[in-house]
Protein backbone atom coordinates (compact mmCIF):
# COMPACT_ATOMS: atom_id res chain seq x y z
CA UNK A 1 -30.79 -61.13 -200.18
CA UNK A 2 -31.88 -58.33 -198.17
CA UNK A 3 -33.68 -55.55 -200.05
CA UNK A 4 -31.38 -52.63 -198.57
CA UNK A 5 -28.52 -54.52 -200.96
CA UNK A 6 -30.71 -54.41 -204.45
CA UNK A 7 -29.58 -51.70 -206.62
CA UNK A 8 -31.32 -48.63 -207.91
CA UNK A 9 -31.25 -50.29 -211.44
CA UNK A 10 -32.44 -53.14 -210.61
CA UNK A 11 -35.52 -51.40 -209.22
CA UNK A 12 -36.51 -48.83 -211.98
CA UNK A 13 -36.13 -52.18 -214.25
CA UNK A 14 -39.43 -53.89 -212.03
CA UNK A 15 -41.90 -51.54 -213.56
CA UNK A 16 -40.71 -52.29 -216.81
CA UNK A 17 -40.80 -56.03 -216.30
CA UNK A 18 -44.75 -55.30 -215.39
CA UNK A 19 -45.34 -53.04 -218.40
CA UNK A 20 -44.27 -55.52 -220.70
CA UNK A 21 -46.18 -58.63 -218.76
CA UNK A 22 -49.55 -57.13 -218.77
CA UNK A 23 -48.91 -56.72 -223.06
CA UNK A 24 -48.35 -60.20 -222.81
CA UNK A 25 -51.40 -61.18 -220.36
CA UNK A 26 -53.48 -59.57 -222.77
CA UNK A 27 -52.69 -61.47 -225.88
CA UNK A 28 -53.29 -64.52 -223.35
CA UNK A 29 -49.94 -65.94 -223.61
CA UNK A 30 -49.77 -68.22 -220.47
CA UNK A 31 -45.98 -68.27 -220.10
CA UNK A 32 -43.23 -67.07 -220.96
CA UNK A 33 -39.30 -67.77 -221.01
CA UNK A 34 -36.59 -65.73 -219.91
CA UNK A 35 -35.19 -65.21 -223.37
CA UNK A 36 -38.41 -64.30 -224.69
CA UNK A 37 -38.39 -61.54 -222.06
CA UNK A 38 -35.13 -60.79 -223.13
CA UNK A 39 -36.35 -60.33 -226.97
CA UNK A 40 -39.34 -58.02 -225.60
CA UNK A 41 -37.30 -55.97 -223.69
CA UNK A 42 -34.32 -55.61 -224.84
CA UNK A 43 -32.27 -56.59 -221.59
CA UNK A 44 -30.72 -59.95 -221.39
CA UNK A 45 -32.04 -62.94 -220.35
CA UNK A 46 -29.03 -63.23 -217.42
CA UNK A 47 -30.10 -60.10 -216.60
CA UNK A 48 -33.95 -60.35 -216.42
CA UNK A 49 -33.29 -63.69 -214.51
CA UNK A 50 -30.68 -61.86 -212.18
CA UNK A 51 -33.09 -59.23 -211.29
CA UNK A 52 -36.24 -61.41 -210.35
CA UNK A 53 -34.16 -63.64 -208.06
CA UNK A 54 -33.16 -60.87 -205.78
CA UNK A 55 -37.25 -61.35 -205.25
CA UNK A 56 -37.30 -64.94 -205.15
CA UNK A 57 -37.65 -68.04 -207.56
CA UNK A 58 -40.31 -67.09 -209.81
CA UNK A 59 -39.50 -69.21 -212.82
CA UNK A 60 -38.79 -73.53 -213.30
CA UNK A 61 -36.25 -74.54 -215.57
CA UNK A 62 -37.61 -75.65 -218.89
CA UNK A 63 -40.98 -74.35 -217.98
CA UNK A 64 -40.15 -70.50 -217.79
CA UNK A 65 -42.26 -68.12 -215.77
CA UNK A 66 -46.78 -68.10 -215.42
CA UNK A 67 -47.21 -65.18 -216.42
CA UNK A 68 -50.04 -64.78 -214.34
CA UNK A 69 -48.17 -65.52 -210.94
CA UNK A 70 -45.41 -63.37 -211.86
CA UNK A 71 -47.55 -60.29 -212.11
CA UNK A 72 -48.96 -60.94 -208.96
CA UNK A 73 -45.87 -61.06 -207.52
CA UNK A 74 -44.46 -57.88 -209.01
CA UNK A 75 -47.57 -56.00 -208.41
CA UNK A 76 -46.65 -56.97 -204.57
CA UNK A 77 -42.85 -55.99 -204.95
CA UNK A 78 -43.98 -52.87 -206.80
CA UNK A 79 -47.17 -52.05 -204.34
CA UNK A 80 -49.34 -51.90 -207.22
CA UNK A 81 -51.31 -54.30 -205.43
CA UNK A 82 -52.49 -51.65 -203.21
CA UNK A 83 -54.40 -48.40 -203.87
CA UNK A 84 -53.23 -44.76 -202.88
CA UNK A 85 -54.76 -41.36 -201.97
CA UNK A 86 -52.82 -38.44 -203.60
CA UNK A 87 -53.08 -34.85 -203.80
CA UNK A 88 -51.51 -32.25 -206.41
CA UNK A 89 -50.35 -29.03 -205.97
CA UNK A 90 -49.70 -26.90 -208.48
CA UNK A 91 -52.21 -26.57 -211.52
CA UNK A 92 -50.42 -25.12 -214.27
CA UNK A 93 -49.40 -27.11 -217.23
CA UNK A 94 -47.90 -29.82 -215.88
CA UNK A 95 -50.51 -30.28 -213.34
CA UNK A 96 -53.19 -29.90 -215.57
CA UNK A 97 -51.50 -33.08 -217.44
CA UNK A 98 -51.02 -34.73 -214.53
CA UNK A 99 -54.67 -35.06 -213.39
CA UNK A 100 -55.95 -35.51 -216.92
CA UNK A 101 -54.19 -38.82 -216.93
CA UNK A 102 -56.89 -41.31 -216.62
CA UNK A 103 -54.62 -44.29 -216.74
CA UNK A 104 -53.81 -43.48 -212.58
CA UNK A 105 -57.03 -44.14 -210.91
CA UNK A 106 -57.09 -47.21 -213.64
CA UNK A 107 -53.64 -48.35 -211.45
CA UNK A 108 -55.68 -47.52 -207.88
CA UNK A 109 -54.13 -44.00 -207.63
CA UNK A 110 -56.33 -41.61 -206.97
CA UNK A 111 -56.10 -37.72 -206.60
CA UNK A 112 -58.19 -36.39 -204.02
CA UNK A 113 -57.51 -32.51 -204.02
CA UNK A 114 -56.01 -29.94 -206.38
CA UNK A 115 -54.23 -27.07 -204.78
CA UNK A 116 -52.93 -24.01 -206.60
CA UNK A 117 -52.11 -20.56 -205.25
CA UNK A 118 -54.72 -19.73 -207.62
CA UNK A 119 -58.12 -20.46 -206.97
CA UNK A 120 -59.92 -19.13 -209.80
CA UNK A 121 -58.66 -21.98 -211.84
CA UNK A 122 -61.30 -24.51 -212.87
CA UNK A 123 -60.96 -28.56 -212.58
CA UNK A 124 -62.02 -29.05 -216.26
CA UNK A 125 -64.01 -32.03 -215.68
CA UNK A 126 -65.60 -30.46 -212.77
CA UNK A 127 -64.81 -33.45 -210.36
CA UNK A 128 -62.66 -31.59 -208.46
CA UNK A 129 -62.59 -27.82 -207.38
CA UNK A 130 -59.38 -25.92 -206.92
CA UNK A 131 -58.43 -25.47 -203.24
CA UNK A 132 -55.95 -22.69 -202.07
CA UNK A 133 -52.29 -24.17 -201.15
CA UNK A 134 -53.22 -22.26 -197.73
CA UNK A 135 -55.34 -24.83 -197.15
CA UNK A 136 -53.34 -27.72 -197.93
CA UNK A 137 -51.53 -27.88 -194.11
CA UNK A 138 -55.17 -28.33 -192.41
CA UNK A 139 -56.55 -31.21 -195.22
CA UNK A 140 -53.49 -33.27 -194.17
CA UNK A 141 -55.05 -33.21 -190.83
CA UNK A 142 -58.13 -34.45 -191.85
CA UNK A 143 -57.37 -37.21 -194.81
CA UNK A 144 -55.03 -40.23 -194.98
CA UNK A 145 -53.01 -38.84 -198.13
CA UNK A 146 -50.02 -41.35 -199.07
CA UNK A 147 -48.91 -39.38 -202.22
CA UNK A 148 -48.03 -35.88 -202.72
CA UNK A 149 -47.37 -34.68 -206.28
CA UNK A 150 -45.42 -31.49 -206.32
CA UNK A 151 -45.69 -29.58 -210.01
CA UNK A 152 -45.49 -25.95 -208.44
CA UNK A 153 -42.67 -23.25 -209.21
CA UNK A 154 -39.77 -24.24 -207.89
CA UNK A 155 -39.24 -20.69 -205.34
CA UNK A 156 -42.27 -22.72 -203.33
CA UNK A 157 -41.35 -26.17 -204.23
CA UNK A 158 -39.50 -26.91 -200.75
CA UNK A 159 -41.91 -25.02 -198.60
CA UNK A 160 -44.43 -27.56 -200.00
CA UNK A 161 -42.59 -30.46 -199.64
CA UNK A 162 -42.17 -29.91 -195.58
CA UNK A 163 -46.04 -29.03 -195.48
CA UNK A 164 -46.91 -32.82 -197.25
CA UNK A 165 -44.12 -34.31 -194.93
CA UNK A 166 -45.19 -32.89 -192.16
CA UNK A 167 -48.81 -33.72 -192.65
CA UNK A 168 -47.71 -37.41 -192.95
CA UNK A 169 -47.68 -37.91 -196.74
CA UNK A 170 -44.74 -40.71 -197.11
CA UNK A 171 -44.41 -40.46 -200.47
CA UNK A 172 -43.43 -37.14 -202.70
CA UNK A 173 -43.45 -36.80 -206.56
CA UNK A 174 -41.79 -33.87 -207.77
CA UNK A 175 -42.05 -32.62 -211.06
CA UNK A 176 -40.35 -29.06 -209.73
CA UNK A 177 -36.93 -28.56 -211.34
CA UNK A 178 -35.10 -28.34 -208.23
CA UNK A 179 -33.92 -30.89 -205.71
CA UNK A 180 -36.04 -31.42 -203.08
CA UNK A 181 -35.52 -32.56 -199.46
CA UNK A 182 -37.92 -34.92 -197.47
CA UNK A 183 -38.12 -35.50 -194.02
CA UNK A 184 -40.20 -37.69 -191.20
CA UNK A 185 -39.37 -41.11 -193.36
CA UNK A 186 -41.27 -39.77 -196.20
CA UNK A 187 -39.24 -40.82 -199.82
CA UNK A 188 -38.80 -38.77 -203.21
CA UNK A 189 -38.88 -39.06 -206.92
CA UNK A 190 -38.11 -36.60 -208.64
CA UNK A 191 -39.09 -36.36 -212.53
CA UNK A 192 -36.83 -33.51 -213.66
CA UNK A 193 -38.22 -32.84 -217.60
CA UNK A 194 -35.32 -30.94 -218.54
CA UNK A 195 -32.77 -33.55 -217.43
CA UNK A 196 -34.29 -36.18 -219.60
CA UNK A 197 -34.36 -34.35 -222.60
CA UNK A 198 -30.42 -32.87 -221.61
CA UNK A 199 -29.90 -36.68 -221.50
CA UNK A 200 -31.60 -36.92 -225.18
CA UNK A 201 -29.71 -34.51 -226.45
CA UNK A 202 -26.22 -35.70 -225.14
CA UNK A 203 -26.78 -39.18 -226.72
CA UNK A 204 -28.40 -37.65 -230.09
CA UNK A 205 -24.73 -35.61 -230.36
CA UNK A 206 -22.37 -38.34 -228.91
CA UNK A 207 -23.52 -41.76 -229.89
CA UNK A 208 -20.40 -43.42 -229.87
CA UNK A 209 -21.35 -42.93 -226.20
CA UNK A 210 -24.50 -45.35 -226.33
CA UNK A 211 -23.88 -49.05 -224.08
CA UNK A 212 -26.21 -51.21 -225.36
């Protein structure tokens, strides 16, 4: 099946799939069976079968899937296989939380340069110093960037976004609260905070509404 034909889903389940493998790699379990995927996760094992064979046969009847293999083969799918240059811009609270999170370079993502309109800010581990956003147009020129996080206000948001697509950064991470749009091939996630806790909310007040 061509890739262009697997659903969004489907896709945002892969990571999850990975998350849950590596728990079991570390208690060295050697295999493990669809339906005892199915019991970690929560999804069923139709499902969790489903999904994986839009990637290929990972699994043998009666055997279930190495659990080994298969996170090789979703760290390829995934591109976690790979490691990435990213830079931040935007150093307020969010940004701040952003770079404090060890648990990237751990994964091969690494932030290279902090921008902030505000350069008297300090890099509290002092790897790092705090570069002027004017700057950020001319270090694209210079450095092979593949990840731009945005965390700036949203009134500069945009203006951002073109500078890090124009500059050649493919991918954009936007933890602004406005929609974004990217441009020169370069793709978008957007992590909107106060949709996901709208989304809390709603199902806290209507469960009746909950699909399990």
């Amino acid at each position: 099946m061509s890739k262009k034909n697997i659903s969004l889903s489907v896709i945002k389940r892969l990571p999850k799939y990975y998350r849950y493998l590596e728990s079991i790699n570390e208690k060295g379990i050697i295999r493990v069976s669809s339906k005892e995927l199915s019991e970690i996760t929560g999804l069923t094992a139709s499902q969790i079968r489903q999904d994986l064979n839009h990637f290929g046969c990972f699994g043998q009847q009666g055997y279930g899937y190495n659990v080994n293999e298969l996170m090789d083969e979703l760290s390829k799918i995934i591109g976690v296989d790979k490691s990435y240059n990213m830079v931040l811009i935007g150093y307020g609270n969010i940004g701040h939380a952003l770079y404090k999170y060890k648990s990237f370079s751990d994964l091969g993502y690494e932030i290279k340069a902090v921008f902030d309109k505000n350069t008297d800010l300090k890099v509290k581990d002092g790897a790092l110093e705090v570069k002027s956003i004017d700057l950020l147009e001319d270090y694209l020129k210079n450095e092979k960037i593949d990840i731009g996080i945005i965390a700036t206000p949203k009134k500069v948001a945009q203006d951002v976004c073109d500078i890090l697509c124009e500059g050649g950064v493919k991918g954009i991470w936007n933890f602004s609260p406005v929609d974004l749009k990217v441009k020169n091939g370069a793709v978008l996630e957007s992590v909107h905070l106060d949709e996901s806790l709208f989304t809390l909310t709603y199902f806290m007040n209507s469960p009746e509404d909950f699909i399990f």
